[in-house]
Protein backbone atom coordinates (compact mmCIF):
# COMPACT_ATOMS: atom_id res chain seq x y z
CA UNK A 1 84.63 63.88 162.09
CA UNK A 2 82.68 65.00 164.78
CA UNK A 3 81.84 68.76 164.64
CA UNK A 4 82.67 69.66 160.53
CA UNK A 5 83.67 73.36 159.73
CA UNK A 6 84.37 74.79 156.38
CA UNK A 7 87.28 76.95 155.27
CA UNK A 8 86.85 79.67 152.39
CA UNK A 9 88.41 77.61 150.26
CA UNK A 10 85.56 75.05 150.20
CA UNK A 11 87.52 72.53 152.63
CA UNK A 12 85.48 71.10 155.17
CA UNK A 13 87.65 69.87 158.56
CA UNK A 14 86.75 68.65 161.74
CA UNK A 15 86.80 71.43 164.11
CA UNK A 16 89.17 70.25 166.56
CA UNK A 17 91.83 68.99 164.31
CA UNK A 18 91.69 72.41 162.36
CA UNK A 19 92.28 74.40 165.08
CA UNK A 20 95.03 72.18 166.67
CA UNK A 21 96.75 72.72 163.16
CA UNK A 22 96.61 76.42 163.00
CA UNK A 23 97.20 76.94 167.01
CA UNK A 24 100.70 74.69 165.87
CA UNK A 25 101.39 78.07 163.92
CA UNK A 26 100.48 76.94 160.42
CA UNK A 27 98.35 80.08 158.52
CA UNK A 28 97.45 78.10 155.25
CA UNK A 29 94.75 75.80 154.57
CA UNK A 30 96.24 72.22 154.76
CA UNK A 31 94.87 71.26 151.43
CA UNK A 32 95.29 74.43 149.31
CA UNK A 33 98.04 76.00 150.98
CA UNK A 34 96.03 79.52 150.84
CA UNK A 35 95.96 81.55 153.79
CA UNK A 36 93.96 80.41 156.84
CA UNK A 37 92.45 81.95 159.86
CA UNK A 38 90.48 80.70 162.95
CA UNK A 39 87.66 83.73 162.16
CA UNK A 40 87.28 82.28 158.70
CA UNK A 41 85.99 78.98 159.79
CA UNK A 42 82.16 78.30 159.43
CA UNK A 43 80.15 75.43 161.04
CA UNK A 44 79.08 72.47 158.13
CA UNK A 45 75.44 71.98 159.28
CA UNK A 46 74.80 69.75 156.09
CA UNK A 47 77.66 67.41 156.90
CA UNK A 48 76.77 67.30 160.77
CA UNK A 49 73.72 65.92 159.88
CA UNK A 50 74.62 63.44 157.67
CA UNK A 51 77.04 62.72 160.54
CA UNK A 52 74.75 62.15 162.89
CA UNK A 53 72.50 60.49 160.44
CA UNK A 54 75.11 57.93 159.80
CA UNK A 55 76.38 57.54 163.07
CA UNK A 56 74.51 58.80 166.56
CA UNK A 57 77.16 58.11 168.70
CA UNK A 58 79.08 61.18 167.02
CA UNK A 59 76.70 63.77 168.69
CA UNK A 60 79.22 65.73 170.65
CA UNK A 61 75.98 67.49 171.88
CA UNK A 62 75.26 65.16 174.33
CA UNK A 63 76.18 64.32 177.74
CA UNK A 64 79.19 62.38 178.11
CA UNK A 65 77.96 59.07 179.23
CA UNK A 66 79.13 56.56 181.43
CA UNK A 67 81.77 53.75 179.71
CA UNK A 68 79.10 50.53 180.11
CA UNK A 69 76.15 52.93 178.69
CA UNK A 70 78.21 53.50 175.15
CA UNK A 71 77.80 49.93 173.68
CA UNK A 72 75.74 47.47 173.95
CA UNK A 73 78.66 44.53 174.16
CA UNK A 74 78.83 43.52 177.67
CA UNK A 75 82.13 41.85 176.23
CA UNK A 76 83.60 44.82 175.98
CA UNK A 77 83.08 46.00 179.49
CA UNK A 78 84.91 42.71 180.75
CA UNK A 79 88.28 43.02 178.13
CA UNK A 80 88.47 46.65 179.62
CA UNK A 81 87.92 45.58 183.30
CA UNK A 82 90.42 43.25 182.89
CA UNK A 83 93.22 45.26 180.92
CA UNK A 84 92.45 48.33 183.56
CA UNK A 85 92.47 45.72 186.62
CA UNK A 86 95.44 47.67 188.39
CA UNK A 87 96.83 43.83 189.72
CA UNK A 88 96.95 41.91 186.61
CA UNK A 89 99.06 42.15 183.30
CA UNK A 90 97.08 41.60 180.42
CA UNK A 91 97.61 38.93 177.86
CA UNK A 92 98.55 39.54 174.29
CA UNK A 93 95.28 38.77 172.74
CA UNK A 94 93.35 40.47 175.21
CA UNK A 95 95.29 43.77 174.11
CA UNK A 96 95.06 42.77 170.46
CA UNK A 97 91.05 42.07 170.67
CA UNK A 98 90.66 45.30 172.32
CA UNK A 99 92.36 47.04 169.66
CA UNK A 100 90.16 45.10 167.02
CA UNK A 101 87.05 46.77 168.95
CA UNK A 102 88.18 49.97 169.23
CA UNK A 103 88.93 50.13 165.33
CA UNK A 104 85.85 49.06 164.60
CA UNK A 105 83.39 50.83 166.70
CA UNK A 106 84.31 54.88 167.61
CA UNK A 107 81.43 54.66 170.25
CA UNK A 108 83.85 51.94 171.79
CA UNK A 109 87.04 53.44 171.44
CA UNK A 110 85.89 56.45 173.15
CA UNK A 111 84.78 54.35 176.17
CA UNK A 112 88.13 53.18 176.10
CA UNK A 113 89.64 56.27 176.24
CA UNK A 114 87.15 57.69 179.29
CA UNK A 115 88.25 54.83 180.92
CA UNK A 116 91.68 55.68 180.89
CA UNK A 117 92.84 52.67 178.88
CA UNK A 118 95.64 54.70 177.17
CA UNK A 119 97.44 55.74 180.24
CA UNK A 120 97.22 51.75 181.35
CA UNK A 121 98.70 50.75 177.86
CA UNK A 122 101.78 53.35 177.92
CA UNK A 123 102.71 52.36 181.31
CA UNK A 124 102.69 48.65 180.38
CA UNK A 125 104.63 49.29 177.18
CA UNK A 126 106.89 51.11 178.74
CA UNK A 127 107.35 48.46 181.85
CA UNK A 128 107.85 45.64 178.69
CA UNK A 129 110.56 47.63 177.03
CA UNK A 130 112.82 47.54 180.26
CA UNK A 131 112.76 43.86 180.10
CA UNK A 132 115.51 42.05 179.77
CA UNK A 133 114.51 39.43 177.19
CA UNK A 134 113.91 40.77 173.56
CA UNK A 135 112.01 37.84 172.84
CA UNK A 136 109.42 37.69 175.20
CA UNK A 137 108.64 41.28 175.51
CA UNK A 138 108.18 41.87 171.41
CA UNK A 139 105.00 40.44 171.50
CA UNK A 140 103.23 42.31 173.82
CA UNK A 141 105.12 45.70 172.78
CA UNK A 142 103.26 45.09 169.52
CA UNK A 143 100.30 43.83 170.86
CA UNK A 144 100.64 47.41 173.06
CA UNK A 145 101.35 49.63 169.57
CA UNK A 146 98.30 48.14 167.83
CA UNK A 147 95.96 48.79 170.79
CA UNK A 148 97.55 52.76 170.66
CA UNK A 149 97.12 53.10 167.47
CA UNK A 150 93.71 52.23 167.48
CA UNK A 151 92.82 54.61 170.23
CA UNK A 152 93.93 57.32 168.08
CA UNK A 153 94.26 60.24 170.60
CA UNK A 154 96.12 63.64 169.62
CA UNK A 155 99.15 64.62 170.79
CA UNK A 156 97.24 67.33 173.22
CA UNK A 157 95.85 63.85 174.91
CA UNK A 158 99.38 62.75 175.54
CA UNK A 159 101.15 65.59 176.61
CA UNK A 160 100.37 64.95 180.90
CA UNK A 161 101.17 61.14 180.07
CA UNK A 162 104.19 61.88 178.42
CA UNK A 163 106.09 64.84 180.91
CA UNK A 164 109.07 63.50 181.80
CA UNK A 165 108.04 59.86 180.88
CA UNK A 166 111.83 58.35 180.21
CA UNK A 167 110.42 54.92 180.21
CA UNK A 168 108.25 55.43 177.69
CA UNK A 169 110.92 56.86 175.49
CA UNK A 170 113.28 54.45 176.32
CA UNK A 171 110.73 51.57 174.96
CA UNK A 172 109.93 53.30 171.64
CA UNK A 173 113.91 53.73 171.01
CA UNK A 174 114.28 49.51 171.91
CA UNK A 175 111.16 48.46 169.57
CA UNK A 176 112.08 50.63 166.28
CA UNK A 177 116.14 49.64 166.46
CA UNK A 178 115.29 46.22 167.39
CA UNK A 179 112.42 46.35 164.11
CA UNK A 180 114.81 48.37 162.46
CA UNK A 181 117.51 45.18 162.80
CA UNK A 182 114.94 42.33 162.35
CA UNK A 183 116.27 40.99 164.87
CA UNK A 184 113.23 40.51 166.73
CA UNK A 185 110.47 37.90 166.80
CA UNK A 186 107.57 38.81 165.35
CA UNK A 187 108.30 41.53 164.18
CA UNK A 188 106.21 43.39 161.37
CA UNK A 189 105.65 46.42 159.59
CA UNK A 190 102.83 46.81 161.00
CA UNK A 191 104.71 47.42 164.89
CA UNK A 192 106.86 49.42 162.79
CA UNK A 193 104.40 51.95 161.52
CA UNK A 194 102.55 52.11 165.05
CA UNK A 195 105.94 52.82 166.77
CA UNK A 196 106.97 55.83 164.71
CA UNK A 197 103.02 57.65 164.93
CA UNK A 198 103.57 56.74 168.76
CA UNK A 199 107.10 58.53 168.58
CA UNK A 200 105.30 61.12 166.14
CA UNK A 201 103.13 61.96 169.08
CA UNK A 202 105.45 61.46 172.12
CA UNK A 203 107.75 63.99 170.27
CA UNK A 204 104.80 66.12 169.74
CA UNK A 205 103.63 66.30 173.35
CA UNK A 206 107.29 66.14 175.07
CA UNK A 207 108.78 69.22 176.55
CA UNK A 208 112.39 70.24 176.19
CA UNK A 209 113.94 68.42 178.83
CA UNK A 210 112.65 64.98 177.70
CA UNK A 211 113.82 65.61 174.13
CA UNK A 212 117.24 66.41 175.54
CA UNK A 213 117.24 62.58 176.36
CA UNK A 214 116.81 61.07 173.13
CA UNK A 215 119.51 58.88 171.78
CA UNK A 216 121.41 58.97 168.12
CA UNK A 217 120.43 55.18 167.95
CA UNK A 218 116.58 56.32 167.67
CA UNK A 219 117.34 58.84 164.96
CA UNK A 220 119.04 56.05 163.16
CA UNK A 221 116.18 53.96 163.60
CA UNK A 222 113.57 56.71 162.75
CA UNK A 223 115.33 57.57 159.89
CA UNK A 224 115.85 54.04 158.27
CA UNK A 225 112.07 54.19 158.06
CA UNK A 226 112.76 57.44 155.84
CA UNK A 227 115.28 54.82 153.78
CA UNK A 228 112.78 51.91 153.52
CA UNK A 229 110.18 53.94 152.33
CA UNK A 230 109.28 51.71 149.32
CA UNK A 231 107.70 48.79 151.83
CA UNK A 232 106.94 52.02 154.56
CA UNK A 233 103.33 53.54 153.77
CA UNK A 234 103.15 56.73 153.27
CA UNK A 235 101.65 58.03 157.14
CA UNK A 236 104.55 55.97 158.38
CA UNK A 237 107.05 58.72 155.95
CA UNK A 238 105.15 61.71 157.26
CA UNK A 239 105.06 60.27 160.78
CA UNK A 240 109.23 60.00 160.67
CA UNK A 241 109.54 63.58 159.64
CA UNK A 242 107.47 65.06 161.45
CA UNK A 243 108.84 63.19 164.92
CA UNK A 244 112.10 64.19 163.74
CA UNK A 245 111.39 67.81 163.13
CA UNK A 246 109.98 67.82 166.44
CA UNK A 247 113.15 66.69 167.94
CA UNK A 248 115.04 69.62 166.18
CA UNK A 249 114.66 71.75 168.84
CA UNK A 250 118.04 71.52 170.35
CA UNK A 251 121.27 72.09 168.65
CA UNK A 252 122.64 68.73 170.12
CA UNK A 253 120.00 66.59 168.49
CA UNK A 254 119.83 68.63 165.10
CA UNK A 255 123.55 67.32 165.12
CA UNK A 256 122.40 63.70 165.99
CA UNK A 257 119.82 64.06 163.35
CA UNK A 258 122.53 64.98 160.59
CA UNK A 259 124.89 62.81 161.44
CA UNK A 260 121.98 59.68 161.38
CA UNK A 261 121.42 60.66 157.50
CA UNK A 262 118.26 62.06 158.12
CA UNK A 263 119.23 65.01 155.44
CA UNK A 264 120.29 62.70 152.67
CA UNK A 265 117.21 60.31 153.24
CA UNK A 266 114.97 63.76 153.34
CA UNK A 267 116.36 64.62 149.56
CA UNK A 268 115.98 61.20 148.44
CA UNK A 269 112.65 61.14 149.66
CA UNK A 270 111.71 64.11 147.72
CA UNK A 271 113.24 63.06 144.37
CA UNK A 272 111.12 59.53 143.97
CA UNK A 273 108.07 60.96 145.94
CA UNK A 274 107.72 63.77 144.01
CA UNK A 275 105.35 63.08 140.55
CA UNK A 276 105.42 64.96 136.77
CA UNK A 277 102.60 66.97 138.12
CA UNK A 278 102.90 68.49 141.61
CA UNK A 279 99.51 67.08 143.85
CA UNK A 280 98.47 65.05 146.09
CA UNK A 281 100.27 63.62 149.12
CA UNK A 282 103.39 65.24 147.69
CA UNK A 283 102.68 68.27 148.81
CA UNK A 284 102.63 67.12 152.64
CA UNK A 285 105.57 65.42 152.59
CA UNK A 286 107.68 68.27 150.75
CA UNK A 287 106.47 70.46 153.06
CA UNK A 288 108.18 68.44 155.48
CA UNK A 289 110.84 67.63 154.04
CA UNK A 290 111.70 71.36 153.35
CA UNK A 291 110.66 72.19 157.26
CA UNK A 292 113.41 69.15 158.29
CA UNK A 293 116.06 70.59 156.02
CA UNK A 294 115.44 73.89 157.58
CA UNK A 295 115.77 72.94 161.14
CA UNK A 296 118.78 71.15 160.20
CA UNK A 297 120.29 73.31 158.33
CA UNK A 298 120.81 75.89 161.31
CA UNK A 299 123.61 73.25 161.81
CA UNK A 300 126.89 73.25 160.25
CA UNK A 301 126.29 69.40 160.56
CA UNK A 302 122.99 70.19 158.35
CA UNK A 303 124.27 72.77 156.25
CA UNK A 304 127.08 70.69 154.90
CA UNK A 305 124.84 66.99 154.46
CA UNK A 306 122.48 69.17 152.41
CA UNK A 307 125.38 70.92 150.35
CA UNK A 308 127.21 67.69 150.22
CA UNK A 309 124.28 65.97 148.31
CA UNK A 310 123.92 66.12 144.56
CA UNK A 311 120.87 66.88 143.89
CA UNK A 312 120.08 68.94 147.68
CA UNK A 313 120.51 72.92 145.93
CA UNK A 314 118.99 71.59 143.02
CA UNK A 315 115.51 70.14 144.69
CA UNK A 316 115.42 72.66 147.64
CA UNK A 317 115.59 75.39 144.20
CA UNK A 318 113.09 73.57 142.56
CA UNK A 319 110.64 73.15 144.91
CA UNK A 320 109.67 77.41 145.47
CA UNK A 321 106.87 78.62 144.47
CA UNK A 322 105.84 75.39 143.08
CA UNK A 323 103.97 73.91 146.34
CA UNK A 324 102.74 76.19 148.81
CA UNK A 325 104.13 79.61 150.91
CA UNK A 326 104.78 77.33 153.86
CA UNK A 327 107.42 74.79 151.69
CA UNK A 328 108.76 78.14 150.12
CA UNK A 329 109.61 80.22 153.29
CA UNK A 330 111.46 76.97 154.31
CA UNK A 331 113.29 76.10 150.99
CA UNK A 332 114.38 80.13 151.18
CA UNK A 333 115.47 79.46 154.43
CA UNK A 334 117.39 76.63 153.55
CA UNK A 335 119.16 78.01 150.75
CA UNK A 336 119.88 80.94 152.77
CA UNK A 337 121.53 78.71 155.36
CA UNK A 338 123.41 76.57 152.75
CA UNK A 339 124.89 80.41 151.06
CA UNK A 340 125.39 82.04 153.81
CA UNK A 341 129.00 84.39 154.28
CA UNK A 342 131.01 80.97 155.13
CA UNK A 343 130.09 78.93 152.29
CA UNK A 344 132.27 77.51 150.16
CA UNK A 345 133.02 78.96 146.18
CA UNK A 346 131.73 75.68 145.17
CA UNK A 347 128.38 76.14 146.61
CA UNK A 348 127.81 79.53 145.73
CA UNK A 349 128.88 78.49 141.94
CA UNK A 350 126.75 75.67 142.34
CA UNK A 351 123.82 77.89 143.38
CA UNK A 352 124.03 79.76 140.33
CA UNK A 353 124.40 76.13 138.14
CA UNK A 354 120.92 75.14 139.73
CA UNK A 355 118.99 77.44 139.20
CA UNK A 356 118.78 78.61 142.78
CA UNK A 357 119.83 82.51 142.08
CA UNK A 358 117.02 82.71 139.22
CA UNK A 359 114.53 81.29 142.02
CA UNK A 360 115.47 83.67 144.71
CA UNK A 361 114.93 86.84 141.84
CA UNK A 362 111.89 84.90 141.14
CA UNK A 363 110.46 85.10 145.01
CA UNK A 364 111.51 88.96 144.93
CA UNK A 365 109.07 89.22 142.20
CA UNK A 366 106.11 86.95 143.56
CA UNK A 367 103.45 87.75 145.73
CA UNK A 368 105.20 85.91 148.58
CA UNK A 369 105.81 87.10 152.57
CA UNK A 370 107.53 90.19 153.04
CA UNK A 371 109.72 88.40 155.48
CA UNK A 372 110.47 85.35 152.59
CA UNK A 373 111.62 88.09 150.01
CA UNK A 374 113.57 89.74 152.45
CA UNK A 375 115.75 86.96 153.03
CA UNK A 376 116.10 86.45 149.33
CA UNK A 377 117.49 89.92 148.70
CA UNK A 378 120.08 89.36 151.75
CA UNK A 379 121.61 86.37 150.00
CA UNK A 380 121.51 87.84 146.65
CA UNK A 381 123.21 90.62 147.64
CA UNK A 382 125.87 88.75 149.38
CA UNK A 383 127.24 86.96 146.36
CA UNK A 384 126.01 89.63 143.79
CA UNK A 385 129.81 90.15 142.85
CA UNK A 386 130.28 86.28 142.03
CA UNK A 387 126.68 85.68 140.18
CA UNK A 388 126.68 88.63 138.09
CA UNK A 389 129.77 87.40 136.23
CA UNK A 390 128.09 84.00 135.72
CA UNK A 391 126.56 82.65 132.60
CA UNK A 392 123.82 81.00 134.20
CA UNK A 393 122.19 83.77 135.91
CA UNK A 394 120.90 87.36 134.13
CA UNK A 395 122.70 90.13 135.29
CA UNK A 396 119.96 92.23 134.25
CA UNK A 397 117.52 90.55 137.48
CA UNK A 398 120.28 90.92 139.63
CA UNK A 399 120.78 94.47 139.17
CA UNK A 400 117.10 95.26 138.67
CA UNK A 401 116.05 94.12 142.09
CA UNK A 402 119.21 94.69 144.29
């Protein structure tokens, strides 16, 4: 944390990863889920201090220094002289050591970054993953992953390195199928986690055009990571949805994404993540879970892998107003998609089985967005005729708020 602000709600962020989340177009708080504005953030003086206290390199107040001047490891200088050397290819364990330092030390992973060292490592792991031979080339892809991770940039950082970058793409898709296999030497989950944060961010940064490009062999991949999710850690489960809700921009790839299982996995997901008491790191990863099945479900493909699922009206129903107004205007949404004028009898009945039509009367009487409890009252009224004759949902709601 480099320059801590506090939210009304008591949170204290660093600045620049606060506003990156709300200029995304969230509005909550990302721990409370209450509503969140950029005027509402105050500087943290007290925890600056202690910053600073802890660690001097974190004064962002000072002049940005020259690379050598950071550290005081002349070792250092020499592993990034020779990794940046624009005639050499670095070895494995020179990347590897470099990412040990830069894990380690912040004052030395921002004089790798200055330096440029993560434009140097994308364009060698993207030269490796055009290789012909698996075999040779794992090793330094991973070696290449580790070294990115440890950088840690934002996806702001990658967006000019990424534009139109098809190499780079192409070399995450090879690493997480051929991880995804085991078919690979070396391979770990380790390389596995580091490839899906780098696709988190690629995705993140890309423009339209590049994500136009990505193949239905990657959103297998990314979402077996979504399947293995009992060896996966949990970053690795938020980094897969989030890098595939950033690929749901186009029509054609929310119909790759469906078709890879990526709805199914998303419900299952949700069912063993979720504890008895809602909290925690559950409430990120329903919220995107609910945001994936949204995006997807503006898809027949995703409409009908949600509907198709046993328990996918049922969660999605159970999950408003029980996490925060960000999961609920998506599980509306989702819902809405799933009963919308073509769906089947059996859905709509099954709506009314779940619980779903008691949770949309619910939202019409919660202190939720006007928009949200608009689109309630839509699908209620649609199927009004059919629920009002059904056992499992009170007439008397139905009429009193349609």
């Amino acid at each position: 944390m480099q320059d801590p602000v506090t939210a009304p709600t008591g949170i204290s962020y660093d600045r620049l990863a606060i506003e990156r989340w709300l200029a995304d177009g969230h509005a909550t708080c990302p721990v409370t889920g209450r509503p969140l504005a950029l005027a509402d953030l105050t500087p943290n003086h007290t925890l600056r201090r202690l910053i600073l206290s802890w660690d001097p390199a974190s004064n962002t107040g000072a002049p940005a220094a020259a690379p050598s001047s950071d550290h005081d490891d002349p070792g250092l200088d020499a592993i990034v002289a020779k990794v940046m050397s624009p005639g050499s290819c670095p070895g494995d364990d020179m990347l590897r050591e470099a990412a040990a330092a830069a894990a380690v030390s912040g004052a030395e992973r921002m004089c790798m970054v200055r330096a440029g060292m993560l434009r140097r490592v994308l364009g060698l792991f993207a030269s490796c993953g055009k290789k012909g031979s698996q075999e040779v080339a794992m090793p330094t892809l991973e070696a290449c992953l580790a070294l990115v991770g440890a950088l840690d940039v934002y996806a702001d950082d990658m967006r000019p390195l990424v534009r139109e970058n098809h190499d780079l793409v192409n070399a995450l898709t090879h690493v997480l199928v051929a991880l995804e296999n085991g078919n690979c030497a070396g391979g770990s989950v380790a390389a596995r986690v580091s490839a899906v944060r780098l696709l988190d961010s690629v995705t993140g940064a890309a423009d339209a055009a590049l994500l136009d490009r990505l193949r239905p062999e990657l959103f297998r991949a990314v979402t077996a990571v979504l399947r293995d999710r009992t060896v996966m850690p949990p970053s690795a489960t938020r980094a897969a949805l989030r890098a595939l809700i950033n690929a749901c921009g186009s029509g054609k790839n929310r119909a790759l994404i469906a078709e890879a299982g990526a709805a199914q996995e998303a419900i299952e997901l949700e069912l063993a993540s979720w504890p008895s008491s809602p909290g925690g790191s559950s409430r990120r990863v329903t919220e995107l879970v609910m945001a994936l099945l949204a995006r997807l479900c503006a898809c027949a493909e995703g409409r009908a892998a949600v509907a198709a699922h046993p328990a996918g009206l049922a969660v999605v129903a159970k999950r408003v107003l029980r996490v925060s107004a960000a999961a609920d205007a998506c599980a509306v949404r989702v819902l809405a998609s799933v009963c919308g004028r073509a769906a089947s009898p059996e859905v709509v009945r099954e709506m009314a089985r779940v619980g779903a039509v008691g949770k949309l009367c619910c939202v019409l009487q919660a202190d939720c967005d006007p928009g949200v409890k608009e689109t309630a009252r839509v699908v209620l009224r649609m199927h009004s005729g059919v629920w009002c004759g059904s056992p499992c949902v009170s007439a008397y709601l139905l009429s009193r708020y349609l």
